[in-house]
Protein backbone atom coordinates (compact mmCIF):
# COMPACT_ATOMS: atom_id res chain seq x y z
CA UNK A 1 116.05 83.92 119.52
CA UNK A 2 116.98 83.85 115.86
CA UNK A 3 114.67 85.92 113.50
CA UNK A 4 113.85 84.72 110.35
CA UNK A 5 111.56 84.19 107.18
CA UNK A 6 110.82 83.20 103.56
CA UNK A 7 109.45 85.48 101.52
CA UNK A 8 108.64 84.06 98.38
CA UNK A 9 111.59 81.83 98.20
CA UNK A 10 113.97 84.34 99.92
CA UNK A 11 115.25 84.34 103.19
CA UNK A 12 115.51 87.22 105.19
CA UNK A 13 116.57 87.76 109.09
CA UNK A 14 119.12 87.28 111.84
CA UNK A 15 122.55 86.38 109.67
CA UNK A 16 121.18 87.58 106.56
CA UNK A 17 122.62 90.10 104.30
CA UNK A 18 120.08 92.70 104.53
CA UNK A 19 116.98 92.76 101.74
CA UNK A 20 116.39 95.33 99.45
CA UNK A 21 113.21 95.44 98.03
CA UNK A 22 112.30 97.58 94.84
CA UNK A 23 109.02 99.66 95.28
CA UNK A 24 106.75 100.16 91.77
CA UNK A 25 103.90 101.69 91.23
CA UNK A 26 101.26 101.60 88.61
CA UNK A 27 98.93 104.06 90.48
CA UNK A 28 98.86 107.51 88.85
CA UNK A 29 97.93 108.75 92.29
CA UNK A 30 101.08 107.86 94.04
CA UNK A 31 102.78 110.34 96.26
CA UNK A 32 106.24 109.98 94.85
CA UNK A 33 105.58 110.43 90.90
CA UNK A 34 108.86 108.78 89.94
CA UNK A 35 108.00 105.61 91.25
CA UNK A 36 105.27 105.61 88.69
CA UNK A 37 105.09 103.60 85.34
CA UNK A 38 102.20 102.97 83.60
CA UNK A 39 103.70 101.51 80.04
CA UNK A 40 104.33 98.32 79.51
CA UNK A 41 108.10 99.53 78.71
CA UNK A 42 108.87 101.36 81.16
CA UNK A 43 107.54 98.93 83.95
CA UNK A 44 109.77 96.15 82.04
CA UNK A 45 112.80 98.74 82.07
CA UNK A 46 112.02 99.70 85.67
CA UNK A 47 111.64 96.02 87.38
CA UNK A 48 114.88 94.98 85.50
CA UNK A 49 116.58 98.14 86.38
CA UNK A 50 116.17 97.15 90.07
CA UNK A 51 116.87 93.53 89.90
CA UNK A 52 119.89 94.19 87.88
CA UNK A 53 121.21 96.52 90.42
CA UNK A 54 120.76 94.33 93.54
CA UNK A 55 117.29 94.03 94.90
CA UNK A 56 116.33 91.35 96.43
CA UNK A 57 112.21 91.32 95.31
CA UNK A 58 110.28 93.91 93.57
CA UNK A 59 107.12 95.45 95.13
CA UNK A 60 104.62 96.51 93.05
CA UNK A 61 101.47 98.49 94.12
CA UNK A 62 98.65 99.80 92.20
CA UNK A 63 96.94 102.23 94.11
CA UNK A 64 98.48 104.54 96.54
CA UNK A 65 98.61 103.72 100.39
CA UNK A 66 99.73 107.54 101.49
CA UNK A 67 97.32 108.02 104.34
CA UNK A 68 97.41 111.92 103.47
CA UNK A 69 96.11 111.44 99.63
CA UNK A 70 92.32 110.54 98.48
CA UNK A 71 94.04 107.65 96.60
CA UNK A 72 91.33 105.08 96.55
CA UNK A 73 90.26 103.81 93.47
CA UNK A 74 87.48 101.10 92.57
CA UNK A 75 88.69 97.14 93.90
CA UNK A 76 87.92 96.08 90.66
CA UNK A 77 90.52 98.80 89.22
CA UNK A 78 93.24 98.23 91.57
CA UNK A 79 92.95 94.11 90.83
CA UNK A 80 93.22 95.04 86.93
CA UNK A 81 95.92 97.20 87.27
CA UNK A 82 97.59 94.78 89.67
CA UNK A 83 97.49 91.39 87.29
CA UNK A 84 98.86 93.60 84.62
CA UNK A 85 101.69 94.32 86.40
CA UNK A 86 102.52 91.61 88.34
CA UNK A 87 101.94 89.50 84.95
CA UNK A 88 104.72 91.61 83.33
CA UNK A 89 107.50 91.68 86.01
CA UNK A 90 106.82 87.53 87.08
CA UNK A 91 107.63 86.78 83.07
CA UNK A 92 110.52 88.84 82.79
CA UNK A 93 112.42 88.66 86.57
CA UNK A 94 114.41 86.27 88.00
CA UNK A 95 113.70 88.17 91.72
CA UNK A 96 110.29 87.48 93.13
CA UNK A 97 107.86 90.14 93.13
CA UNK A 98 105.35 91.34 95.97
CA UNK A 99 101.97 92.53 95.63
CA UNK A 100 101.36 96.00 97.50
CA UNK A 101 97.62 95.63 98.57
CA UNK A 102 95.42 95.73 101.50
CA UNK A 103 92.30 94.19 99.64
CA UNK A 104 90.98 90.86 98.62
CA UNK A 105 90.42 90.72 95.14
CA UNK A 106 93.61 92.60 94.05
CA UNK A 107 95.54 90.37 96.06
CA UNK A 108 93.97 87.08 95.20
CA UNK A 109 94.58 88.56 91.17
CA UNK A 110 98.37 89.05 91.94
CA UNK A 111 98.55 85.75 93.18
CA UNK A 112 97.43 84.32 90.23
CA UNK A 113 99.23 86.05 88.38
CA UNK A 114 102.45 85.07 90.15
CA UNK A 115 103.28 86.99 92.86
CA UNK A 116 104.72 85.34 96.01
CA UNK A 117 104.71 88.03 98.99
CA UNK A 118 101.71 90.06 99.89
CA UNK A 119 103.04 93.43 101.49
CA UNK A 120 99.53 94.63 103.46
CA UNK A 121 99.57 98.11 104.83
CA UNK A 122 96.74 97.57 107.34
CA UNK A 123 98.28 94.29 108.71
CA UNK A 124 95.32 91.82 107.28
CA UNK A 125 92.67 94.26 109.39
CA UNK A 126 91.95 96.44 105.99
CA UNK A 127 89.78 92.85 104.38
CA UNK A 128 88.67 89.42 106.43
CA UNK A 129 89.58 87.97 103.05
CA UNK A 130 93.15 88.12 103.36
CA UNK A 131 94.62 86.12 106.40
CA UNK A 132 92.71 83.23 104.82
CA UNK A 133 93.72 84.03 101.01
CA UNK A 134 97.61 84.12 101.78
CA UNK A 135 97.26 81.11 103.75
CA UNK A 136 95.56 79.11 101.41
CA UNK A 137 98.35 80.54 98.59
CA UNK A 138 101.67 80.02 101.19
CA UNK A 139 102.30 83.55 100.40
CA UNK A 140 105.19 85.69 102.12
CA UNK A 141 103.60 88.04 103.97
CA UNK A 142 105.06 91.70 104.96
CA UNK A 143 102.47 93.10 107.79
CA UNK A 144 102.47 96.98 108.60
CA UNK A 145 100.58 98.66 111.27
CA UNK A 146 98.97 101.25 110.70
CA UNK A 147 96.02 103.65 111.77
CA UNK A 148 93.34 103.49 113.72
CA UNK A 149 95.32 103.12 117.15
CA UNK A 150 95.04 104.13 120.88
CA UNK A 151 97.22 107.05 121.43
CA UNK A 152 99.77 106.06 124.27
CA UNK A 153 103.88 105.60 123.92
CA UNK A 154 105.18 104.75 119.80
CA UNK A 155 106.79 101.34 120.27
CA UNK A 156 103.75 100.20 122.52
CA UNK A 157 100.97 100.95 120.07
CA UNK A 158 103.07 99.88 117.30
CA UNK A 159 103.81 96.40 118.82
CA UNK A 160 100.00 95.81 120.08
CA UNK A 161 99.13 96.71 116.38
CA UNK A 162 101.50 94.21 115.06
CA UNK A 163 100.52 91.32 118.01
CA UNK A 164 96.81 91.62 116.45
CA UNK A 165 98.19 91.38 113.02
CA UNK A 166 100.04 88.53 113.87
CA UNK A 167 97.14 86.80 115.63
CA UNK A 168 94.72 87.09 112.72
CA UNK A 169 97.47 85.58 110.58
CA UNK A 170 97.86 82.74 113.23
CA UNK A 171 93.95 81.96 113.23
CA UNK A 172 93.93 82.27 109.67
CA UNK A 173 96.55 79.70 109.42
CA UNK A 174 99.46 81.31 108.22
CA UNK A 175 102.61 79.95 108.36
CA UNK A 176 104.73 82.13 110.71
CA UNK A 177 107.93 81.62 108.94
CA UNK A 178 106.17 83.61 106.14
CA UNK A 179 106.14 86.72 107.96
CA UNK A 180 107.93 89.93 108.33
CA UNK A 181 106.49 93.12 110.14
CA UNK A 182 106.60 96.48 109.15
CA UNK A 183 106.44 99.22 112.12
CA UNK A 184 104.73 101.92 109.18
CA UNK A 185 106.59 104.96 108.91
CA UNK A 186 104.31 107.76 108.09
CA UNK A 187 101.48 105.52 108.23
CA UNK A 188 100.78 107.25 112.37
CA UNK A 189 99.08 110.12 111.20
CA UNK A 190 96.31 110.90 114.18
CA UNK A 191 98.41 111.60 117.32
CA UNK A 192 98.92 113.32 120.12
CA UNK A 193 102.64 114.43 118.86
CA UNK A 194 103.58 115.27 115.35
CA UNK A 195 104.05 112.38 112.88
CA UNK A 196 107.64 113.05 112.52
CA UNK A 197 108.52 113.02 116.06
CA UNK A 198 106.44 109.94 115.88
CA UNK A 199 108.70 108.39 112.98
CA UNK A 200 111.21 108.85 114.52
CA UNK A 201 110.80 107.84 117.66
CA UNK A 202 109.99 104.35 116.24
CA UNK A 203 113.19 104.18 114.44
CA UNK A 204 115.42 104.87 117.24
CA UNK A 205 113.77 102.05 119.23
CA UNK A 206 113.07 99.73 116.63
CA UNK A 207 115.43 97.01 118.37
CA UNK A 208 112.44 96.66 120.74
CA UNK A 209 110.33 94.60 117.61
CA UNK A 210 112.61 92.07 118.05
CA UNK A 211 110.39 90.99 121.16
CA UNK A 212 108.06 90.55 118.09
CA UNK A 213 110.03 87.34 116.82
CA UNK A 214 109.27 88.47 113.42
CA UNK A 215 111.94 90.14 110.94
CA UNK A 216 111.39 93.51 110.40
CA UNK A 217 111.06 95.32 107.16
CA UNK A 218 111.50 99.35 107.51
CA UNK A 219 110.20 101.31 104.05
CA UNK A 220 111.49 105.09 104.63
CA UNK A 221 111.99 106.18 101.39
CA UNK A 222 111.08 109.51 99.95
CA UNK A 223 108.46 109.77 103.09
CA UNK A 224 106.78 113.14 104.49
CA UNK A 225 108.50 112.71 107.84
CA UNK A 226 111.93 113.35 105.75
CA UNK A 227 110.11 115.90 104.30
CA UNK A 228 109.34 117.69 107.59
CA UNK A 229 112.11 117.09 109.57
CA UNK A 230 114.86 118.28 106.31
CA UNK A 231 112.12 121.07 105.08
CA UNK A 232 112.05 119.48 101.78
CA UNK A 233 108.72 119.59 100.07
CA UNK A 234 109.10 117.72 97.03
CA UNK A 235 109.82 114.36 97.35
CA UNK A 236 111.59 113.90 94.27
CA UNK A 237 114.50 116.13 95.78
CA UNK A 238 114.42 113.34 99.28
CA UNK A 239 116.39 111.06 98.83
CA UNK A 240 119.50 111.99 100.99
CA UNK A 241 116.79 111.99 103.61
CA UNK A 242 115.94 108.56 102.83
CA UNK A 243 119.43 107.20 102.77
CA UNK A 244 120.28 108.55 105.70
CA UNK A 245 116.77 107.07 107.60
CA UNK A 246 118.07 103.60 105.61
CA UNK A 247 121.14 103.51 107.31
CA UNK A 248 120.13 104.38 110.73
CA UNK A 249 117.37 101.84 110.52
CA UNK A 250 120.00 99.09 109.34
CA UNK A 251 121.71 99.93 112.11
CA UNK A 252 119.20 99.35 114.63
CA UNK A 253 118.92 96.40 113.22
CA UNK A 254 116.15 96.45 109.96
CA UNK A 255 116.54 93.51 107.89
CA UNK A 256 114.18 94.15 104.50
CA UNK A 257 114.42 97.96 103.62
CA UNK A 258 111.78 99.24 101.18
CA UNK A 259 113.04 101.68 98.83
CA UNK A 260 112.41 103.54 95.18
CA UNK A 261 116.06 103.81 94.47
CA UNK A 262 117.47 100.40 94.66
CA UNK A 263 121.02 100.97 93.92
CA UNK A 264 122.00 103.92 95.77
CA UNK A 265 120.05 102.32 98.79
CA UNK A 266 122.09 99.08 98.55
CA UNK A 267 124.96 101.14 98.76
CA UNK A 268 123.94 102.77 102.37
CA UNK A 269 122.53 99.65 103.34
CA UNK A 270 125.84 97.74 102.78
CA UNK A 271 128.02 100.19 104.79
CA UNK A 272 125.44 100.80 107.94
CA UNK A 273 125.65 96.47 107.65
CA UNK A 274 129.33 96.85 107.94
CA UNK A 275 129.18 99.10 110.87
CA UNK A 276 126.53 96.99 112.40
CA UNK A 277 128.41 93.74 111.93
CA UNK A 278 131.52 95.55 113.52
CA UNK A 279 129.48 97.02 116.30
CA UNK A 280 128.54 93.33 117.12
CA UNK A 281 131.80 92.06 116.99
CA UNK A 282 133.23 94.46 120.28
């Protein structure tokens, strides 16, 4: 079974140099603050900063998904801030850029606005709206599971999470060749074992998504697990953590990685790819 899909133009999967994707925010509330801009500038700067230095699509989010923060601002809000953005980075990149939102309207302004891949952290179960928007639009579509979820065994809840994801997108009408699932690191909050051990747990056996038929897109970067399992608080001072996480994911066989700091992430991502390739070779 060969796993693949077009995001937005791009293809990603099985014999596929693995995707790097840029994450931007315009959300003030965001956990990592230097992912945030919130100037015209410096989201200009930033988006061709990231495209410049290798990444495959920029993701751009405007109000923070961190199941630990009281992030949730007005719809209304989030679509504003999410045209903006999206407005600026589709007239000024060559790459194509992704629309980080769970809800309706801001997706369906992104979309107007240009954007070609809608990255939902709920997996189209956050809004009915959506399985039907990105079909009607062709959109890529990145799906994440996430909370609420029976407690039981990581990989199983995380693959029954991303089996009903997939089947709203299929009765929606969504092409599958448009998607790519996300397994949510640090999105598992509520269990019966620590979110880190939870993490992961899910990254060691992430070859079992393959079952899914879907490529699978792994965003570690800067996250509280890396936090907890290092003892590093800040996540401004994380990113070893994250480049490490990178490169074991790669190994176990991610194909789009999510990350804040594009080049130093394409440069673990290329060497865990080499290992990989070598690995697959004996």
């Amino acid at each position: 079974m060969t796993n693949r899909a077009c995001l937005g133009g791009l293809i990603v999967g099985d014999g596929r140099p693995v995707a790097v994707a840029g994450a931007l925010n315009v959300s003030p509330e965001s956990f990592y603050h230097g992912s945030v801009v919130t100037q015209e500038d410096d989201l200009l700067r930033a988006g061709e900063a990231m495209a410049e230095a290798g990444a495959a699509f920029v993701d751009v989010g405007a109000m923070s998904s961190a199941p630990y923060l009281a992030g949730r601002i007005p719809e209304s809000e989030e679509a504003d801030r999410l045209a903006w953005a999206t407005d600026l980075l589709v007239r000024s990149l060559a790459v194509p850029v992704s629309a980080d939102t769970s809800r309706g309207a801001p997706a369906r302004a992104a979309l107007q606005a240009g954007a070609r891949i809608i990255n939902d952290v709920t997996g189209l179960l956050g809004d009915p709206e959506m399985a039907p928007l990105a079909a009607r639009a062709g959109a890529g579509l990145i799906l994440m599971a996430s909370e609420p979820a029976l407690d039981g065994d990581p990989l199983d809840v995380v693959s029954a999470r991303l089996e009903q994801s997939l089947g709203i997108a299929r009765a929606a009408g969504v092409d599958p060749t448009r998607i790519v699932v996300d397994p949510g690191v640090g999105f598992f909050r509520s269990r019966d074992v620590a979110w880190y051990e939870w993490d992961a747990a899910v990254l060691a056996r992430l070859p079992e998504l393959r079952a899914l038929g879907r490529p699978v897109c792994v965003g570690v970067s800067r996250k509280s697990f890396i936090g907890a399992v290092a003892g590093v608080k800040e996540p401004s001072r994380r990113l070893p953590g994250s480049l490490a996480a990178t490169a074991a994911a790669v190994l176990a066989g991610a194909q789009v990685i999510r990350a804040h700091d594009v080049e130093e992430t394409i440069q673990a991502v290329r060497v865990a790819e080499a290992i990989r390739r070598a690995r697959e070779r004996t």
